[in-house]
C-alpha atoms as a PDB file:
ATOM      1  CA  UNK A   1       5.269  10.411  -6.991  1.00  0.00           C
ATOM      2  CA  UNK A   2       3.220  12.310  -4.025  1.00  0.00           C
ATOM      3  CA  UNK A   3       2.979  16.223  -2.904  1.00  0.00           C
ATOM      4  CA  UNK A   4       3.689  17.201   0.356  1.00  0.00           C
ATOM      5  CA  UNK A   5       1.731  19.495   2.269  1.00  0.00           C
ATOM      6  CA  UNK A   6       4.379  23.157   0.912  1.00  0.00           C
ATOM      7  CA  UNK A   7       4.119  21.513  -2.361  1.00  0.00           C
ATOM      8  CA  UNK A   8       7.312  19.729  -2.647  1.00  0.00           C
ATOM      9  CA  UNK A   9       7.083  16.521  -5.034  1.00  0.00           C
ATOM     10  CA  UNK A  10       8.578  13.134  -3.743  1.00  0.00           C
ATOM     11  CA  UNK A  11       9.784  10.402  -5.847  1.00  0.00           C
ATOM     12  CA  UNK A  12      10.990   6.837  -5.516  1.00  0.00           C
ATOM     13  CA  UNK A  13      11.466   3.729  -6.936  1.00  0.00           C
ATOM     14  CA  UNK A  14      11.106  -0.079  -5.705  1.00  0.00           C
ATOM     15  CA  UNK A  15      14.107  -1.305  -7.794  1.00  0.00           C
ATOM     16  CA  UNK A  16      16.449   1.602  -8.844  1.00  0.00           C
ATOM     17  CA  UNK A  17      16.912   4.086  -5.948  1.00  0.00           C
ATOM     18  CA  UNK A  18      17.473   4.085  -2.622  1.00  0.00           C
ATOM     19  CA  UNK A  19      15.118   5.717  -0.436  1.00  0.00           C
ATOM     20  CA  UNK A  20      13.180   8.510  -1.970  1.00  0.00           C
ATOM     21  CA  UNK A  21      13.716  12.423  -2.798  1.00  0.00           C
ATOM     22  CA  UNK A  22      12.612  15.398  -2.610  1.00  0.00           C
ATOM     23  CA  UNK A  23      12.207  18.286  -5.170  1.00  0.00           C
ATOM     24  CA  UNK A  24      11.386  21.786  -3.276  1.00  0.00           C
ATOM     25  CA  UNK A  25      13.062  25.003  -3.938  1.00  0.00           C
ATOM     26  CA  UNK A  26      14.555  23.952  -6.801  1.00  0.00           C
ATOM     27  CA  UNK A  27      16.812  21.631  -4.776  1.00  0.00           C
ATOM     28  CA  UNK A  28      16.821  18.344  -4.649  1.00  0.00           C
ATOM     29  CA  UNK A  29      17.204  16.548  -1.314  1.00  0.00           C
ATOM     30  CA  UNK A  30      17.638  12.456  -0.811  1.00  0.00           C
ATOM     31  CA  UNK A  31      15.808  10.807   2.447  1.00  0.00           C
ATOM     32  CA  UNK A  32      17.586   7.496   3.719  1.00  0.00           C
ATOM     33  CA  UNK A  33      18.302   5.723   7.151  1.00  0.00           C
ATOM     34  CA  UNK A  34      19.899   9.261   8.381  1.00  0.00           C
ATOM     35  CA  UNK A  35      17.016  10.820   7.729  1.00  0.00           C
ATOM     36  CA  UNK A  36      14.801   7.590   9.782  1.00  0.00           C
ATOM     37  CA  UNK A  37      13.860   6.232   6.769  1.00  0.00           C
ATOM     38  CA  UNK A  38      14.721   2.788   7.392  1.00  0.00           C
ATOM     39  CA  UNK A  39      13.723   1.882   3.984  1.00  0.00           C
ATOM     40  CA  UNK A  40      16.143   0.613   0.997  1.00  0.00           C
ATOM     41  CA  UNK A  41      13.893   0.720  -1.545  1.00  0.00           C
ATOM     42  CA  UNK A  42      10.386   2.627  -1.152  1.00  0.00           C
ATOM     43  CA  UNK A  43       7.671   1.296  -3.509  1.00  0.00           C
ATOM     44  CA  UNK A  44       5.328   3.717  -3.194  1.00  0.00           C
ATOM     45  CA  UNK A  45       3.949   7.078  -1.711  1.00  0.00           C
ATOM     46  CA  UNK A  46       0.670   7.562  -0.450  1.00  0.00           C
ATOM     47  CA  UNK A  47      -0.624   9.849   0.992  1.00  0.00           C
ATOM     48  CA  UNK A  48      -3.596   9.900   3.946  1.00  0.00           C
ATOM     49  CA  UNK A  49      -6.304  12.347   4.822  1.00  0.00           C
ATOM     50  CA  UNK A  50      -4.906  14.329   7.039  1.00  0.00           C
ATOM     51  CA  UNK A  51      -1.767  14.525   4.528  1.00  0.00           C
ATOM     52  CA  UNK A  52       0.687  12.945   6.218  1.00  0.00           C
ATOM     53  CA  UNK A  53       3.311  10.500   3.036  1.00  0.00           C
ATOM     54  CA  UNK A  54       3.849   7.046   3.693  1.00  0.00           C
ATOM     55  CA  UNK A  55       6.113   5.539   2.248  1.00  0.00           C
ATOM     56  CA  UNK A  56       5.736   1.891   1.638  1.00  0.00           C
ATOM     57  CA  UNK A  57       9.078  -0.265   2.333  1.00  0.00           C
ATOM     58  CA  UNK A  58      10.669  -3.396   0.835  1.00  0.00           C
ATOM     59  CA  UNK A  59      13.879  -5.225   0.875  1.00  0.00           C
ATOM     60  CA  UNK A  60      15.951  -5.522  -2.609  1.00  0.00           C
ATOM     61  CA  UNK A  61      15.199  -9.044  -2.770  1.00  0.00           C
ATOM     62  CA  UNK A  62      12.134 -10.845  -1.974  1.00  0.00           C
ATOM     63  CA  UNK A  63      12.575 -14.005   0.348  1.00  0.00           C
ATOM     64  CA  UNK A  64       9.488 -16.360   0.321  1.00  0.00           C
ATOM     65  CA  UNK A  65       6.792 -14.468   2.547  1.00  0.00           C
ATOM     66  CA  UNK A  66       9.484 -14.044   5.641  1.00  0.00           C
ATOM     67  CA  UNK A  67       9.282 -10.907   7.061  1.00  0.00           C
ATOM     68  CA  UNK A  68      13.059 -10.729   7.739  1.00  0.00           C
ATOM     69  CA  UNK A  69      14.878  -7.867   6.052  1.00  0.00           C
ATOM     70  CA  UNK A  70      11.393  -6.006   5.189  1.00  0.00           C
ATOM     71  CA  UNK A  71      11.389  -2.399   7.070  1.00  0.00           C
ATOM     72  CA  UNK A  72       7.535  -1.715   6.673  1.00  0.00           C
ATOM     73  CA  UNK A  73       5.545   1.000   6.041  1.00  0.00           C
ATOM     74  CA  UNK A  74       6.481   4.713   7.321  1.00  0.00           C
ATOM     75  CA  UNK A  75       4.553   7.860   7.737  1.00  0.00           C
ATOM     76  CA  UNK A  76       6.060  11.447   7.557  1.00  0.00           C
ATOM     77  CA  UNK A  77       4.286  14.216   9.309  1.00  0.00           C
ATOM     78  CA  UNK A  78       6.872  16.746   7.609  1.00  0.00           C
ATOM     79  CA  UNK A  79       9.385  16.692  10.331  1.00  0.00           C
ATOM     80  CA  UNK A  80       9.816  12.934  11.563  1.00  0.00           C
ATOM     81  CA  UNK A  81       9.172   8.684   9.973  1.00  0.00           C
ATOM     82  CA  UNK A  82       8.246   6.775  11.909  1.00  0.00           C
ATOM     83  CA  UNK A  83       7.674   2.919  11.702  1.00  0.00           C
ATOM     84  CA  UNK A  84       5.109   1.031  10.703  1.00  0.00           C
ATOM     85  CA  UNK A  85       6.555  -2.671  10.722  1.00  0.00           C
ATOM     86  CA  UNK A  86       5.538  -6.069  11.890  1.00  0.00           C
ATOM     87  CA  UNK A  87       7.198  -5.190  15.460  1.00  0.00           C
ATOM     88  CA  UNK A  88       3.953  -2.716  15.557  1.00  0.00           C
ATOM     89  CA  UNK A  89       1.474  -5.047  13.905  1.00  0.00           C
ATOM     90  CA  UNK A  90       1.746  -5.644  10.036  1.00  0.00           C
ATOM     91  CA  UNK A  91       1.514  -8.789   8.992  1.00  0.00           C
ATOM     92  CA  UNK A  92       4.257  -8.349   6.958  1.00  0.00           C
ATOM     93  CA  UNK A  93       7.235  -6.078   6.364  1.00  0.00           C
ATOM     94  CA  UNK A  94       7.059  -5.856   2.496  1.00  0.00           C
ATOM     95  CA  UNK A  95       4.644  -3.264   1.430  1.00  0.00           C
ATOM     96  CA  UNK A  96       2.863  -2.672  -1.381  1.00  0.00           C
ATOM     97  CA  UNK A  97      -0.592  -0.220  -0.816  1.00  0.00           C
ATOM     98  CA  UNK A  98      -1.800   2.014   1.817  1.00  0.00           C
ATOM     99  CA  UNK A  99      -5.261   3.453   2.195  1.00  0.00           C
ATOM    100  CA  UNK A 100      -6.812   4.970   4.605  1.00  0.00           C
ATOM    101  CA  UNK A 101     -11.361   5.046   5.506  1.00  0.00           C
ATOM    102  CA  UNK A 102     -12.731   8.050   6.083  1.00  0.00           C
ATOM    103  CA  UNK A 103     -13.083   6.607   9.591  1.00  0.00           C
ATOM    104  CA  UNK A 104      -9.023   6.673  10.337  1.00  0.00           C
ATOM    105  CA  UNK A 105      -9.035   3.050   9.058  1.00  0.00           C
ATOM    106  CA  UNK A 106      -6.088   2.317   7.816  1.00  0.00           C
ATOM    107  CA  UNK A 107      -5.467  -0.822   5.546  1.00  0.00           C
ATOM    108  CA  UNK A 108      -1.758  -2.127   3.661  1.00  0.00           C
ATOM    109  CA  UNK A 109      -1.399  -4.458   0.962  1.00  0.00           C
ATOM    110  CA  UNK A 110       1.698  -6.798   1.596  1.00  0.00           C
ATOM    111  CA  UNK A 111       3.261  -9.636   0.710  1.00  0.00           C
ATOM    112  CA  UNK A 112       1.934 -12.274   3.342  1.00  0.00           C
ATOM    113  CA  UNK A 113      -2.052 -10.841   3.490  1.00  0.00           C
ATOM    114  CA  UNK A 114      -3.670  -7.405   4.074  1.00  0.00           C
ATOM    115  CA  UNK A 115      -3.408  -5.855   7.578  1.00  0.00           C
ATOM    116  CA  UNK A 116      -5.746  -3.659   8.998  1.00  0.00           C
ATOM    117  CA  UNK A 117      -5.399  -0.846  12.025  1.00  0.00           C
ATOM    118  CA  UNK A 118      -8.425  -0.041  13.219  1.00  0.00           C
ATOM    119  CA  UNK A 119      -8.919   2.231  16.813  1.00  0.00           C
ATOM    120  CA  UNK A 120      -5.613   0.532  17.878  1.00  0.00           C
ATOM    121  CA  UNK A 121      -6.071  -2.783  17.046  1.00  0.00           C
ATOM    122  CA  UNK A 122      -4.818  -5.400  13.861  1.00  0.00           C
ATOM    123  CA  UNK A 123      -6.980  -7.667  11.738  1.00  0.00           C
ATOM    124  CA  UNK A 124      -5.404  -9.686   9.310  1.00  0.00           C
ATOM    125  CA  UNK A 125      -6.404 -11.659   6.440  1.00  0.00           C
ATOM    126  CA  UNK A 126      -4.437 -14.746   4.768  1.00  0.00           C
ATOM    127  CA  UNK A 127      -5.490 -17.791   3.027  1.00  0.00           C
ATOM    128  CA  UNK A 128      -6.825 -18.701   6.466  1.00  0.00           C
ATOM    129  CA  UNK A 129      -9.797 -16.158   5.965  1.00  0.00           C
ATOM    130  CA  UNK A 130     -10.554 -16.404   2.345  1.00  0.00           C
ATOM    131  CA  UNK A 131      -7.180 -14.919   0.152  1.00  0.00           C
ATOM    132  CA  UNK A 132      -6.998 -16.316  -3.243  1.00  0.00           C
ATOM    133  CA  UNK A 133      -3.215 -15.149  -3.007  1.00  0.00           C
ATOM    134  CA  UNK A 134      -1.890 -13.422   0.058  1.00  0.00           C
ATOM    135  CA  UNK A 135       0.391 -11.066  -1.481  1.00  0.00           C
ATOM    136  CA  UNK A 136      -1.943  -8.329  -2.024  1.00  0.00           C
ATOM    137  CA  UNK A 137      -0.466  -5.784  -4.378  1.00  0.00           C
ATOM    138  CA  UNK A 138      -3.000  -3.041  -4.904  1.00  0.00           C
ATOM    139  CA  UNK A 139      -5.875  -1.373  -2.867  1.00  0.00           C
ATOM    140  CA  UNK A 140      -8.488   1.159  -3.264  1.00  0.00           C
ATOM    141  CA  UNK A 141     -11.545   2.484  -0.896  1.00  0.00           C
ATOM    142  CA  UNK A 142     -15.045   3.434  -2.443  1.00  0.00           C
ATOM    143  CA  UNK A 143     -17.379   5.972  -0.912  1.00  0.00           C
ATOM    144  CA  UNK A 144     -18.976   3.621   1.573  1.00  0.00           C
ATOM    145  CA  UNK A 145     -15.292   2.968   2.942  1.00  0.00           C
ATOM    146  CA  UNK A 146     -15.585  -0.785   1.434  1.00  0.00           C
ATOM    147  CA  UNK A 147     -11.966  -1.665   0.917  1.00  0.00           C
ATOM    148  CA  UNK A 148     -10.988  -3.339  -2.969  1.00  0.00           C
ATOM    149  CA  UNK A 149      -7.643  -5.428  -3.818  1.00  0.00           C
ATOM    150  CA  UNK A 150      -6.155  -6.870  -6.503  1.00  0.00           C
ATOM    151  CA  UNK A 151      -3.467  -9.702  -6.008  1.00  0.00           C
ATOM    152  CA  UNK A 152      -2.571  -9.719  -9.621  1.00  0.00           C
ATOM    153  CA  UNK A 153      -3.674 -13.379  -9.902  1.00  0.00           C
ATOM    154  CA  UNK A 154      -7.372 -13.841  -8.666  1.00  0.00           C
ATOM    155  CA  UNK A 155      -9.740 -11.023 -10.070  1.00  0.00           C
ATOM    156  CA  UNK A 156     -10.863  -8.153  -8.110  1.00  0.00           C
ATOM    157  CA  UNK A 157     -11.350  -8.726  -4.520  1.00  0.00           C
ATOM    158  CA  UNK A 158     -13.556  -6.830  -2.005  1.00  0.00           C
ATOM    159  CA  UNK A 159     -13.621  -7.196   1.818  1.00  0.00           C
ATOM    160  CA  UNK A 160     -17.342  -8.181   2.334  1.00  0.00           C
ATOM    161  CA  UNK A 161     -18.223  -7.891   5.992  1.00  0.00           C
ATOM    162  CA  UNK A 162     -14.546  -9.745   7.138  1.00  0.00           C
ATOM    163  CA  UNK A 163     -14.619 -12.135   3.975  1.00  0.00           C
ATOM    164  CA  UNK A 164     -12.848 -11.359   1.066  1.00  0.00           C
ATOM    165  CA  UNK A 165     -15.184 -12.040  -2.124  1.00  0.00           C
ATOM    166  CA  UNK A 166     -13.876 -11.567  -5.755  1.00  0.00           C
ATOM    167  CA  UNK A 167     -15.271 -10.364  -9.045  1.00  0.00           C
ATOM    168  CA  UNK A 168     -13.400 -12.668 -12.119  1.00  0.00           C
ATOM    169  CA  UNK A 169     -13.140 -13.027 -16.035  1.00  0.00           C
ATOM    170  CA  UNK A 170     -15.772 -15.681 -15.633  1.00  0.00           C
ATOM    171  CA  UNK A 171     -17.910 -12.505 -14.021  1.00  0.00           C
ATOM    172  CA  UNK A 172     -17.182  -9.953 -17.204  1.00  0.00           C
ATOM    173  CA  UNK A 173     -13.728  -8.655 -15.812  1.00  0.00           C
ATOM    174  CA  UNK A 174     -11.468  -7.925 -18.832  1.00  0.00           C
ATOM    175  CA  UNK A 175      -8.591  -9.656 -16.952  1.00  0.00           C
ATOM    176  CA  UNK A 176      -7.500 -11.166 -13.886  1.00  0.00           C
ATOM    177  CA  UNK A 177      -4.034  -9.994 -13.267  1.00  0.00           C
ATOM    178  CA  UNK A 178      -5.253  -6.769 -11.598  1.00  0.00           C
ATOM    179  CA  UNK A 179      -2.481  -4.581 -11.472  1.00  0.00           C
ATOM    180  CA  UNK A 180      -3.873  -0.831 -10.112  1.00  0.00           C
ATOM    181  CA  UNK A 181      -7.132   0.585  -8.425  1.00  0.00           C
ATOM    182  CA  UNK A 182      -8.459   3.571  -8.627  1.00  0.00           C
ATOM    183  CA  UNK A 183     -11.895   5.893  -7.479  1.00  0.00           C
ATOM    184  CA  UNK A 184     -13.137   8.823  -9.471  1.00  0.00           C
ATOM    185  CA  UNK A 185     -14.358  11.628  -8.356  1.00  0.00           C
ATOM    186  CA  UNK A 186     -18.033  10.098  -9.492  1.00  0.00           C
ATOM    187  CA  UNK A 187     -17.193   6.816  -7.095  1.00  0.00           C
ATOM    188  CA  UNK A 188     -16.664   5.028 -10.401  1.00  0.00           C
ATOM    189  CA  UNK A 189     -14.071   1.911  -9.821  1.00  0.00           C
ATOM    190  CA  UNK A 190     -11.415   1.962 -12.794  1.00  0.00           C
ATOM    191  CA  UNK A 191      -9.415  -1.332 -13.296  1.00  0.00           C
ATOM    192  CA  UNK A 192      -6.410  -1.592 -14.581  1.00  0.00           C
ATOM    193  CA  UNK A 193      -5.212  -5.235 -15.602  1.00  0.00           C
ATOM    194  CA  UNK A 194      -2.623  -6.993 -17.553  1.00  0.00           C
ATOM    195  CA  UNK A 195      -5.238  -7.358 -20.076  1.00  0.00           C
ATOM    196  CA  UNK A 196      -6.765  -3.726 -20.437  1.00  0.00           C
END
């Protein structure tokens, strides 16, 4: 579920619907390829700070950690999508988080490692730099703009510096199989996990 700027409420699914709709005047109204989504299934909505929706993209099926078949992430400035996909950068095409730093940084959870976009240019991160697991499924940004995952696996990861360091059971986490992020309005970090 997100809100659009006129207050219309979007929903989609990453398994049961195709592309995602939109409730506004009491009418509802579906957004597919016609429409530029170029998404089959949409896995989430986010939205960034200047409220523009993305909508994160993913194939119905998922093939290894090929990129083939995955449309990427796309943002809606409430008249146009337009691509976010591995032809523009992303590391990979199935995506699972978006966030955005107060700074315009913009960072996506996907299945082959997190991608960052930062003044026009891509970092990645994979086992190569310090993943546990490089499909990252969840992501959340604190106050200080300090970016935290969670690969559903390894614990609670934060990107320290450009190294990803992680926070486990054997630390006092509850559960490793992070499953959701999210900041309060005090900058409190709440955890959800497979195990409470």
């Amino acid at each position: 579920l997100a809100e659009d700027r006129e207050g219309g409420v979007w929903i989609s699914s990453g398994s049961a619907l195709e592309g995602a709709y939109r409730w506004f005047g009491g009418v509802w109204r579906h957004y597919g390829a016609r429409e530029g989504l170029l998404a089959p299934l949409v896995h989430k909505i986010r939205k960034d700070r200047r409220g523009n929706l993305w909508f994160l993209g993913m194939a119905p099926q998922v093939g290894g950690t090929s990129t083939e078949g995955e449309p990427g992430a796309f943002v809606y400035d409430g008249e146009e999508f337009t691509p976010w996909g591995t032809d523009e950068g992303l590391i990979n095409g199935r995506v699972y988080d978006f966030v955005e730093a107060s700074d315009g940084t913009r960072w996506f959870a996907t299945l082959g490692g997190l991608s960052r976009w930062r003044e026009g240019s891509w970092t990645h991160w994979t086992g190569r730099e310090g993943l546990r697991r490089e499909r990252v499924f969840t992501l959340a940004i604190d106050d200080m703009d300090r970016l935290w995952f969670g690969d559903q696996a390894s614990g609670l990861g934060r990107i320290a510096g450009d190294r990803p360091e992680y926070v486990t059971m054997a630390d006092g986490l509850v559960d490793d199989e992070v499953q959701h992020l999210r900041f309060d309005a005090k900058g409190r970090l709440w955890i959800s996990t497979s195990g409470g």
